[in-house]
C-alpha atoms as a PDB file:
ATOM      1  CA  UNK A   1     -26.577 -12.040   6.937  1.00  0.00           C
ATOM      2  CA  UNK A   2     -28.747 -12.165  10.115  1.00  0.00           C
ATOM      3  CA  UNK A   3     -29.524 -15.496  10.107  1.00  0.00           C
ATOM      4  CA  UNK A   4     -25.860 -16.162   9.851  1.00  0.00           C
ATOM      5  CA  UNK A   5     -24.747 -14.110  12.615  1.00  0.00           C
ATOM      6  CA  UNK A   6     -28.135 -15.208  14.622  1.00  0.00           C
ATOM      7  CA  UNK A   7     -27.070 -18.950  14.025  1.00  0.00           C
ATOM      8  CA  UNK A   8     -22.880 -18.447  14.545  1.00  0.00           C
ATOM      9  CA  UNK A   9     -24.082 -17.129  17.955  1.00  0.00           C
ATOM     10  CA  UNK A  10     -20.939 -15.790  19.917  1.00  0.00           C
ATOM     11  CA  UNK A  11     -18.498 -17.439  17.523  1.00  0.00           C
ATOM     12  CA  UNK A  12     -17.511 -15.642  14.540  1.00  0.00           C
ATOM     13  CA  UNK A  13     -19.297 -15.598  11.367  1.00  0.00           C
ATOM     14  CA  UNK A  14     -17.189 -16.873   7.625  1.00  0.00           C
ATOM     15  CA  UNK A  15     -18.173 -16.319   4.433  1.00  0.00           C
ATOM     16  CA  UNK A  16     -18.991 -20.202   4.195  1.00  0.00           C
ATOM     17  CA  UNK A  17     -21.573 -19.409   6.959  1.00  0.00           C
ATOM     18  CA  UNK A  18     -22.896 -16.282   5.129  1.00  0.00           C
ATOM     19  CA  UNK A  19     -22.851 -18.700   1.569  1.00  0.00           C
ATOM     20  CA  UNK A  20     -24.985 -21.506   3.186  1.00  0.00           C
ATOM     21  CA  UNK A  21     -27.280 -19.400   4.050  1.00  0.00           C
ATOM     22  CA  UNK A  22     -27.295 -17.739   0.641  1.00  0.00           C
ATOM     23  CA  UNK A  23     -27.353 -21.150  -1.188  1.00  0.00           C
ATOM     24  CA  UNK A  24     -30.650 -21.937   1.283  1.00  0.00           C
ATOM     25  CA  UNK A  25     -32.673 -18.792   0.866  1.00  0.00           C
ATOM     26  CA  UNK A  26     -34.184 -19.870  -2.342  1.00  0.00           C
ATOM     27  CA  UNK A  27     -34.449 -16.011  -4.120  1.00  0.00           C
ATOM     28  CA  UNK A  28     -32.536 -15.401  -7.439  1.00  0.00           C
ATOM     29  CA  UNK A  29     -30.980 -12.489  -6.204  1.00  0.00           C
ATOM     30  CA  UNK A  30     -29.253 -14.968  -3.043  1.00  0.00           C
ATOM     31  CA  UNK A  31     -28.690 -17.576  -5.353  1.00  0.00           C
ATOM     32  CA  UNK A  32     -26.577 -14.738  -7.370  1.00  0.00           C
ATOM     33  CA  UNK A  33     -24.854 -13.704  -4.426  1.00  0.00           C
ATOM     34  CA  UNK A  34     -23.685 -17.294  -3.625  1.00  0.00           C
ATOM     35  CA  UNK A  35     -22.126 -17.775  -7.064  1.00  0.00           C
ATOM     36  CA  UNK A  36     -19.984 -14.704  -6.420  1.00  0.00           C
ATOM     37  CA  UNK A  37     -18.763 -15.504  -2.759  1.00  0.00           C
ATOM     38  CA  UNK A  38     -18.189 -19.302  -4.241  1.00  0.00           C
ATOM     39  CA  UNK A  39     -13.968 -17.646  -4.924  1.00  0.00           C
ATOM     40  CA  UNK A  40     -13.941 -16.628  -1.469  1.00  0.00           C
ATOM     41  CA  UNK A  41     -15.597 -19.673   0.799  1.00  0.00           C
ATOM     42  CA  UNK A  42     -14.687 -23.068   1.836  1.00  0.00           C
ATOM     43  CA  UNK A  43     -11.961 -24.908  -0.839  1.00  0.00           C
ATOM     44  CA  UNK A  44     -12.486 -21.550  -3.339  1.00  0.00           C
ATOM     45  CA  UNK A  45      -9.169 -20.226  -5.066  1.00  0.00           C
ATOM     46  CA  UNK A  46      -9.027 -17.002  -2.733  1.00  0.00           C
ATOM     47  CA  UNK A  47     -10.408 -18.970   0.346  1.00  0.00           C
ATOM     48  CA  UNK A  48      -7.205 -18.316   2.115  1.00  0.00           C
ATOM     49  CA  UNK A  49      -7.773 -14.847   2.648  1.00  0.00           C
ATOM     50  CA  UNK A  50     -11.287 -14.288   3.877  1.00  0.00           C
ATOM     51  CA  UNK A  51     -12.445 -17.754   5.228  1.00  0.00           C
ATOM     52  CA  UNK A  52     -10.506 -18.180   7.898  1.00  0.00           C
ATOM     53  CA  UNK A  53     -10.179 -17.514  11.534  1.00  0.00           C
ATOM     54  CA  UNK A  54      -9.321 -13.513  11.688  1.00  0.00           C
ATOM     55  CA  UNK A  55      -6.212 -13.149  14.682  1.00  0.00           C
ATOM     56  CA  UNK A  56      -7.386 -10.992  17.266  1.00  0.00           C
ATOM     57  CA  UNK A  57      -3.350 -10.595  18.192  1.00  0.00           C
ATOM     58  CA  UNK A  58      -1.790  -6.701  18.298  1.00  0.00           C
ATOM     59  CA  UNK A  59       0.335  -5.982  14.679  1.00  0.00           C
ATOM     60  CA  UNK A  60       3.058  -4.480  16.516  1.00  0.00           C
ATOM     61  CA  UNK A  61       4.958  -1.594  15.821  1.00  0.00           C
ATOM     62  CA  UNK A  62       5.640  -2.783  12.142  1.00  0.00           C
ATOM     63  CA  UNK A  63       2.990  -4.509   9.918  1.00  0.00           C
ATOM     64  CA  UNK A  64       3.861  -5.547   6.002  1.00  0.00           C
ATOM     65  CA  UNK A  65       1.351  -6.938   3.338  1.00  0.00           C
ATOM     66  CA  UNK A  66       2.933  -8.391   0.635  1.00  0.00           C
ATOM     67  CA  UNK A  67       0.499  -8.409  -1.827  1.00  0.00           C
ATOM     68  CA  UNK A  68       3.141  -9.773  -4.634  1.00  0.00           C
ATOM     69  CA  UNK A  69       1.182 -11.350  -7.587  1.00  0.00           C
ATOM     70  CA  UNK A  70      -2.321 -10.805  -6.031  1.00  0.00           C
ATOM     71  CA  UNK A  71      -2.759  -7.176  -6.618  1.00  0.00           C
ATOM     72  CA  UNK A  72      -2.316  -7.977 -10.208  1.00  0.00           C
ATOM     73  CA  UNK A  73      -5.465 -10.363 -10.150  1.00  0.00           C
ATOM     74  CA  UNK A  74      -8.769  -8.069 -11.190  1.00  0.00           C
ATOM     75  CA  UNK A  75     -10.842 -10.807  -9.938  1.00  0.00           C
ATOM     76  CA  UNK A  76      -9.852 -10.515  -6.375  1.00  0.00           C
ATOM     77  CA  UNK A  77      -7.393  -7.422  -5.538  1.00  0.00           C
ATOM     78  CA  UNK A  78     -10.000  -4.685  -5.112  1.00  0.00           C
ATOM     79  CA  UNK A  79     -11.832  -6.979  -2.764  1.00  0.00           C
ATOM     80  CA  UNK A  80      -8.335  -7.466  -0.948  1.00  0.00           C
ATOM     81  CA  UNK A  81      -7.460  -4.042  -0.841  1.00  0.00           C
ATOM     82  CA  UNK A  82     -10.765  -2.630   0.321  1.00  0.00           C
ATOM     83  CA  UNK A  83     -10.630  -5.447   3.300  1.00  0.00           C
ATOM     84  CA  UNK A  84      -6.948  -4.511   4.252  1.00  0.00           C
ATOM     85  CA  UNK A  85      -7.815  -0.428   4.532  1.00  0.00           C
ATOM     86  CA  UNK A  86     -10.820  -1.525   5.916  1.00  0.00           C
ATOM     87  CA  UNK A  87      -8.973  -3.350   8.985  1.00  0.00           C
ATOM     88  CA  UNK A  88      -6.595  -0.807   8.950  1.00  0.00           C
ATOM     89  CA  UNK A  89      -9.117   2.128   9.225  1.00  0.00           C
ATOM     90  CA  UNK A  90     -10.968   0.128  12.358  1.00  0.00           C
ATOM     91  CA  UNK A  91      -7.371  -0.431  14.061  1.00  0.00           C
ATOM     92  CA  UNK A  92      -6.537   3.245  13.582  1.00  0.00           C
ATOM     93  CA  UNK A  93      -9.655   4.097  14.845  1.00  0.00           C
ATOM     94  CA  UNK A  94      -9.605   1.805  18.115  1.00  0.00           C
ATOM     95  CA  UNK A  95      -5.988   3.460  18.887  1.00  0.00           C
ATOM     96  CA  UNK A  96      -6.686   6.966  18.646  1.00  0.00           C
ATOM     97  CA  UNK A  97      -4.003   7.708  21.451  1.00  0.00           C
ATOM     98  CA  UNK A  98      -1.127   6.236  19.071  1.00  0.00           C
ATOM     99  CA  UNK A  99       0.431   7.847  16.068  1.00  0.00           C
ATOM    100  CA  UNK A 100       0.335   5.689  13.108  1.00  0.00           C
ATOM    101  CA  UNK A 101       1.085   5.763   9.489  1.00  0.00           C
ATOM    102  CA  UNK A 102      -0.329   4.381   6.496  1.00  0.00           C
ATOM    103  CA  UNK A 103       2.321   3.423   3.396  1.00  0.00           C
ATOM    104  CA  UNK A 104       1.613   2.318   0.001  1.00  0.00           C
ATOM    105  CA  UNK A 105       4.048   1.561  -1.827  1.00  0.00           C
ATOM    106  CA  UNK A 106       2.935   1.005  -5.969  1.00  0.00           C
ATOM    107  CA  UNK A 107       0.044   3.114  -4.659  1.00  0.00           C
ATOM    108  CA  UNK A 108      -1.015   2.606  -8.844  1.00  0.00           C
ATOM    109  CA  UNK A 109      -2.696  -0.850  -7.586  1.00  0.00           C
ATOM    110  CA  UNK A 110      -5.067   1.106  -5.688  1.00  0.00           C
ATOM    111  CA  UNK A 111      -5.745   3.855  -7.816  1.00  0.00           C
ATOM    112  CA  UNK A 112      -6.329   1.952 -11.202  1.00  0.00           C
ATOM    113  CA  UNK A 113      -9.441   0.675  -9.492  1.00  0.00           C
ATOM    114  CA  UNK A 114     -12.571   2.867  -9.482  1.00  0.00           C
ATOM    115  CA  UNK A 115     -13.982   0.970  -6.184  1.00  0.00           C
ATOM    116  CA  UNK A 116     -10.729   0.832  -4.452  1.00  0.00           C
ATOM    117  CA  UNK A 117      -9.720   4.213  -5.831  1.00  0.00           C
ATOM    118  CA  UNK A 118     -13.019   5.599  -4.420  1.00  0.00           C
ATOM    119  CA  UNK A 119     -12.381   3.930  -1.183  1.00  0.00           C
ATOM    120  CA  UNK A 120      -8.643   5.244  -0.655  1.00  0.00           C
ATOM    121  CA  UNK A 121     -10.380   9.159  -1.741  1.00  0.00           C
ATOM    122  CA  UNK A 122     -12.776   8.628   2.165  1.00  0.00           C
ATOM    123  CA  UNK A 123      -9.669   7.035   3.676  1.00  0.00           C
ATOM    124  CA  UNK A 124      -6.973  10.140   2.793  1.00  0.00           C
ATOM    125  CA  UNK A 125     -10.045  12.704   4.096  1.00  0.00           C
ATOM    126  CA  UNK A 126     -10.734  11.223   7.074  1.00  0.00           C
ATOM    127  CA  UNK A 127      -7.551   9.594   8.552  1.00  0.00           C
ATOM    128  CA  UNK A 128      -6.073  12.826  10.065  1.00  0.00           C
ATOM    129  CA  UNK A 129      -9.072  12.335  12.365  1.00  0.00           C
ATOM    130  CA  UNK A 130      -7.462   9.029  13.873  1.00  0.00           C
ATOM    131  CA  UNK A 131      -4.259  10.472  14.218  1.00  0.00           C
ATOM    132  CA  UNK A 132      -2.958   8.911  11.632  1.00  0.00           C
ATOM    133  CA  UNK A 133      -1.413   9.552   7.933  1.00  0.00           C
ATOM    134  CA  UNK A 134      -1.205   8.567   4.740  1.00  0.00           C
ATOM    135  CA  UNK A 135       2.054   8.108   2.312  1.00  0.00           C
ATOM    136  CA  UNK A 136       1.142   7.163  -0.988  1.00  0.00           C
ATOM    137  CA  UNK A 137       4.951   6.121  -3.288  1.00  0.00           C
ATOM    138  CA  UNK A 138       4.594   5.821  -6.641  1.00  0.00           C
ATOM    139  CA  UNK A 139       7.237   6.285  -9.857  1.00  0.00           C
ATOM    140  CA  UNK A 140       4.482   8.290 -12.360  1.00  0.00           C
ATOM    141  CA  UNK A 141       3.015  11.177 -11.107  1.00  0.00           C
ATOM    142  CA  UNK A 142       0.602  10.877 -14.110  1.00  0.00           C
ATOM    143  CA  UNK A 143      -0.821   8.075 -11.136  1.00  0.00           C
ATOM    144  CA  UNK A 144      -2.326  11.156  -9.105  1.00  0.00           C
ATOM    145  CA  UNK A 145      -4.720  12.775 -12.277  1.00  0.00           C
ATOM    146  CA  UNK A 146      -8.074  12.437 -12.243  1.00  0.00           C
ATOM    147  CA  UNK A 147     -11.056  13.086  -9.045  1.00  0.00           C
ATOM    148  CA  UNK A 148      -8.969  10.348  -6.729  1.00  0.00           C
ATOM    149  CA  UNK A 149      -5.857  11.862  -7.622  1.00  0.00           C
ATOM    150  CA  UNK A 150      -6.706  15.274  -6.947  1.00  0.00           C
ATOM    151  CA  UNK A 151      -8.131  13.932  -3.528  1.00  0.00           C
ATOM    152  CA  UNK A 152      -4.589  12.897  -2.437  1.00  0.00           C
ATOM    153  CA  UNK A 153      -2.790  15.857  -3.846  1.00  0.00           C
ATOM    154  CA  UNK A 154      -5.125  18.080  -1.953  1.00  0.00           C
ATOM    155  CA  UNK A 155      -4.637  16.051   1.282  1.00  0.00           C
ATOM    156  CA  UNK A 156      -0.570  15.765   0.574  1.00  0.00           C
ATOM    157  CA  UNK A 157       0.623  18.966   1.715  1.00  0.00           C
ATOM    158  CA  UNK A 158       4.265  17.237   2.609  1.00  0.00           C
ATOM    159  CA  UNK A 159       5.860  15.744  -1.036  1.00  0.00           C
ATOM    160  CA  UNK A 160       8.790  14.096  -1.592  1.00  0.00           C
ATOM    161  CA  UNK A 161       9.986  14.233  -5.440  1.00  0.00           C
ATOM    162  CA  UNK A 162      13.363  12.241  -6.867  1.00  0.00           C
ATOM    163  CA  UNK A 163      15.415  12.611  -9.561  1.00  0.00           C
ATOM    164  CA  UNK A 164      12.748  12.338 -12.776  1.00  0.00           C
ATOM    165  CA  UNK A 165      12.788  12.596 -16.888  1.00  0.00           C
ATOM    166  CA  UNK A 166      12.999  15.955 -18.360  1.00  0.00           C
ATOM    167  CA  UNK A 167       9.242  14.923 -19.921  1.00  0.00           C
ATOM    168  CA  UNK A 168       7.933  14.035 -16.613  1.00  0.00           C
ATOM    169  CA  UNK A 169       8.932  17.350 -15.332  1.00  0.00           C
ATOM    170  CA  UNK A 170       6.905  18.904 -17.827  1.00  0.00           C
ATOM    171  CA  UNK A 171       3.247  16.684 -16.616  1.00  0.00           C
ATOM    172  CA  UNK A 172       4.535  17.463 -13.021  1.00  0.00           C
ATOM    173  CA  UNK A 173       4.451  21.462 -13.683  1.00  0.00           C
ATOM    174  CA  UNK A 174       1.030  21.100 -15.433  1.00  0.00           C
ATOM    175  CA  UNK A 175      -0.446  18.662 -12.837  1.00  0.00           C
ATOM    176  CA  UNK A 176       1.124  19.912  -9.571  1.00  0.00           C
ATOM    177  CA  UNK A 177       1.648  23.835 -10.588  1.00  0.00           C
ATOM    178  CA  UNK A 178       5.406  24.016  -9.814  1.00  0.00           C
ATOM    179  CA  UNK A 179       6.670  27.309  -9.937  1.00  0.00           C
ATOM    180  CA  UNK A 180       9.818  28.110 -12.092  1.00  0.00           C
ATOM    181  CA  UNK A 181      12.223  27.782  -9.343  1.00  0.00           C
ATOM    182  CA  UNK A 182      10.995  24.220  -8.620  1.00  0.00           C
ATOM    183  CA  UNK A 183      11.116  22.747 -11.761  1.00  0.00           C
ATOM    184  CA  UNK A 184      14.400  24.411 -12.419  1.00  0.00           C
ATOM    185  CA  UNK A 185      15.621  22.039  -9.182  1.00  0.00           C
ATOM    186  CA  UNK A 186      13.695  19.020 -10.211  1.00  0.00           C
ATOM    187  CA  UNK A 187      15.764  19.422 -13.686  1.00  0.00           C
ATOM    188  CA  UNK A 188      19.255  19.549 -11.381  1.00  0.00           C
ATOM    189  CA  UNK A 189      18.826  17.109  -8.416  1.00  0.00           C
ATOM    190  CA  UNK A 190      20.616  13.809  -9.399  1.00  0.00           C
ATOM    191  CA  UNK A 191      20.565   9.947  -7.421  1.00  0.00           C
ATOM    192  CA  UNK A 192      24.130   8.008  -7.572  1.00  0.00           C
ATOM    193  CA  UNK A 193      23.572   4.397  -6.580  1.00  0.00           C
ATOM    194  CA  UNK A 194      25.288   3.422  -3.422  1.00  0.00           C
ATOM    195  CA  UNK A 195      26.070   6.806  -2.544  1.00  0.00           C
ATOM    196  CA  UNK A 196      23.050   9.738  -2.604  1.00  0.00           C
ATOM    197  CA  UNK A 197      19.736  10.396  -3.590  1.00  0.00           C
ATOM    198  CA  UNK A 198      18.729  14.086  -4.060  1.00  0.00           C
ATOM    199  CA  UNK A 199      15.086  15.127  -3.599  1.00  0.00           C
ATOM    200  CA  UNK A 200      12.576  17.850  -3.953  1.00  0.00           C
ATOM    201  CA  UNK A 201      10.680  18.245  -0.587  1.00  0.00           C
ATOM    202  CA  UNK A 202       7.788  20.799  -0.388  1.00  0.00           C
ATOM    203  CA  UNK A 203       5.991  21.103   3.047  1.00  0.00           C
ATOM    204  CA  UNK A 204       3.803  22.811   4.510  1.00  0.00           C
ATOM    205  CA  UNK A 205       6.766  24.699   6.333  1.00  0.00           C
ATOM    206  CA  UNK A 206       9.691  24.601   3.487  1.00  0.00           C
ATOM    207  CA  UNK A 207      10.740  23.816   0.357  1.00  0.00           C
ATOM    208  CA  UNK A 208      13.981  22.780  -1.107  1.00  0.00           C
ATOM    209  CA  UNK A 209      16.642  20.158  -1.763  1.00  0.00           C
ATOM    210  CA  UNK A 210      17.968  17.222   0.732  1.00  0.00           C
ATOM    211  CA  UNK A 211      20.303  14.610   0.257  1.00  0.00           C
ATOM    212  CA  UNK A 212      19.851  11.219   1.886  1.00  0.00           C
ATOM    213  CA  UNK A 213      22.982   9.380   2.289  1.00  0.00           C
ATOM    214  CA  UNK A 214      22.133   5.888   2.904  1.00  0.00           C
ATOM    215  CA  UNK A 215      24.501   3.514   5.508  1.00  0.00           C
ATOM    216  CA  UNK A 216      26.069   0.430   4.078  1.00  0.00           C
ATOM    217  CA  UNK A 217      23.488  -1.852   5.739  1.00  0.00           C
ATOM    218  CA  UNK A 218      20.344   0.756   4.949  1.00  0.00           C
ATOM    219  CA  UNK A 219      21.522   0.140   1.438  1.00  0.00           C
ATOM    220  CA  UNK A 220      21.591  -3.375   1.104  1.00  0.00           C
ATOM    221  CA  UNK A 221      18.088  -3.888   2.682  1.00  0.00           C
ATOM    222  CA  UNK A 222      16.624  -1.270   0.835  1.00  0.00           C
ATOM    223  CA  UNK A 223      18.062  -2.146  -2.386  1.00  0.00           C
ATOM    224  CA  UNK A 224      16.233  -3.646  -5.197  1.00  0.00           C
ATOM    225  CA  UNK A 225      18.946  -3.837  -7.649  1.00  0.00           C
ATOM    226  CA  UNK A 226      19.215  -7.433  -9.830  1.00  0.00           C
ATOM    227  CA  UNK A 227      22.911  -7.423  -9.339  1.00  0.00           C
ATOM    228  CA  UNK A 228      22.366  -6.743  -5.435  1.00  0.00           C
ATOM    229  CA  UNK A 229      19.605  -9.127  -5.017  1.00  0.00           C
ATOM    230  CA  UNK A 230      21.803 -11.902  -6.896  1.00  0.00           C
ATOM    231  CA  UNK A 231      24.871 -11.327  -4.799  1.00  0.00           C
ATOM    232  CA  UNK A 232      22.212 -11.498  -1.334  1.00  0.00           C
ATOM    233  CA  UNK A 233      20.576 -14.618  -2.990  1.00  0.00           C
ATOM    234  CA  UNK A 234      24.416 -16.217  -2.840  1.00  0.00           C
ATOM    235  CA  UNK A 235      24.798 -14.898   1.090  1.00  0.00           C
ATOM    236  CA  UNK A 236      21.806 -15.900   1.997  1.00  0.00           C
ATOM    237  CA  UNK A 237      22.250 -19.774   0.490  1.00  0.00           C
ATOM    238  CA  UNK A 238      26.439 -19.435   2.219  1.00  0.00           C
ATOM    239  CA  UNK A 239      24.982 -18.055   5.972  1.00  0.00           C
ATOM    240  CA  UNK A 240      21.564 -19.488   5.735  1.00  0.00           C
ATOM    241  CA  UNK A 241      19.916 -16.163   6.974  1.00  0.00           C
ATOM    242  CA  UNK A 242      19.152 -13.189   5.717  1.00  0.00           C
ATOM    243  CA  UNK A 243      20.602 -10.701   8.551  1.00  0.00           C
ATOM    244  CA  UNK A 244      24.077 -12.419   8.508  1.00  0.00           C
ATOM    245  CA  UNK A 245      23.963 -12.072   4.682  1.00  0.00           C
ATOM    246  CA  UNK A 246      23.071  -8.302   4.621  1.00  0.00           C
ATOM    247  CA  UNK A 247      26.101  -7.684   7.213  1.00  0.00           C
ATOM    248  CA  UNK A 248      28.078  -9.372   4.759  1.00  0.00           C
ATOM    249  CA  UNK A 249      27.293  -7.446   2.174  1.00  0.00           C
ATOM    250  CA  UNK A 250      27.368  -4.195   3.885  1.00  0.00           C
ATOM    251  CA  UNK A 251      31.077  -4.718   5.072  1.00  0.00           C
ATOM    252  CA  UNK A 252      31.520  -4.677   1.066  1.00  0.00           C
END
């Protein structure tokens, strides 16, 4: 690693430059090291993402990674993930002065990982420090048991629950100690597509039941419906973009 960064000088330092000097050092423990970073230098399958020029430009006010397929691959995700937070944790820092917020959406992709898992437990602990927070969405709250888990529930005073299964009612009073009352409401609170979704929310200031009525055009972006997502593929390939095909849709 020094002799990379010693040779890069004031440019910055890629993996390829960190491999080379691996593939050059001659000890079996280097020449072990090289095989592994071989995925993620030069022409290697997963190249794209960590040999190559890192933008120095400001995110903006709204930044999305699509992780899509990736997340599923063992091979690479938890080394994706753990780079992602870890940019994310040094931007955070560096902008103390702004309020930002953190969401993971399929937060399972992180927690079925015991690195990345492990990594998200130092993340939730500390990131109230750099003014920032956390929202981890997931559809099984059986994704929040074990020592991780418990880290997040005991750093999530503000939850959000929807309409769920009379059986996962029963793991959410065993894992998240609802009291009667709650799980009485969790057992009432209903969603009708297109029109409301009812929800649990327990805070640190009050509990009980709102209704989010979504506009016309909130629910056609928001939607992930087949049905929906045919009908915008069709507006999309009749207007040729996507924002004159979600007005479209919304005028219904």
């Amino acid at each position: 690693l020094v002799r990379a960064f010693d040779k890069a000088g004031s440019r910055e330092v890629f993996v390829h430059d960190i491999l080379r000097e691996l593939e050059g050092d001659g000890e079996s423990a280097a020449h072990d090291l090289a095989i592994c970073l071989e995925m993620f230098a030069n022409d290697g399958p997963y190249a794209g993402f960590f040999d190559r020029p890192c933008s120095n430009e400001d995110p903006g006010l709204l930044t999305v990674y699509e992780l899509g397929e990736v997340a599923k691959r063992k091979d690479v995700a938890s080394v994706l993930l753990m780079a992602l937070i870890h940019k994310i944790t040094n931007y955070s820092r560096d902008r103390l002065e702004f309020q930002k917020y953190l969401i993971v959406d399929e937060a399972w992709t992180l927690l079925r990982s015991g690195t990345t898992a492990s990594f998200l437990e130092d993340v939730l602990r500390t990131y109230r420090k750099l003014n920032a927070a956390a929202l981890m969405v997931t559809q099984q709250v059986t994704d929040f048991e074990g020592r991780t888990g418990e880290a997040i529930r005991a750093n999530a005073p503000n939850r959000l629950f929807l309409q769920q299964t009379p059986e996962t009612v029963l793991a959410m009073e065993k894992l998240l100690d609802l009291s009667p009352e709650e799980k009485a409401i969790l057992g009432k609170i209903r969603t009708v597509k297109g029109k409301f979704s009812e929800m649990l929310v327990q805070s640190t200031e009050t509990r009980g039941v709102a209704r989010l009525i979504p506009d016309p055009l909130s629910y056609w972006i928001s939607t992930s419906d087949p049905k929906d997502n045919l009908r915008l593929e069709g507006l999309v390939q009749k207007h040729g973009d996507l924002r004159s095909a979600l007005l479209e849709a919304a005028k219904g």
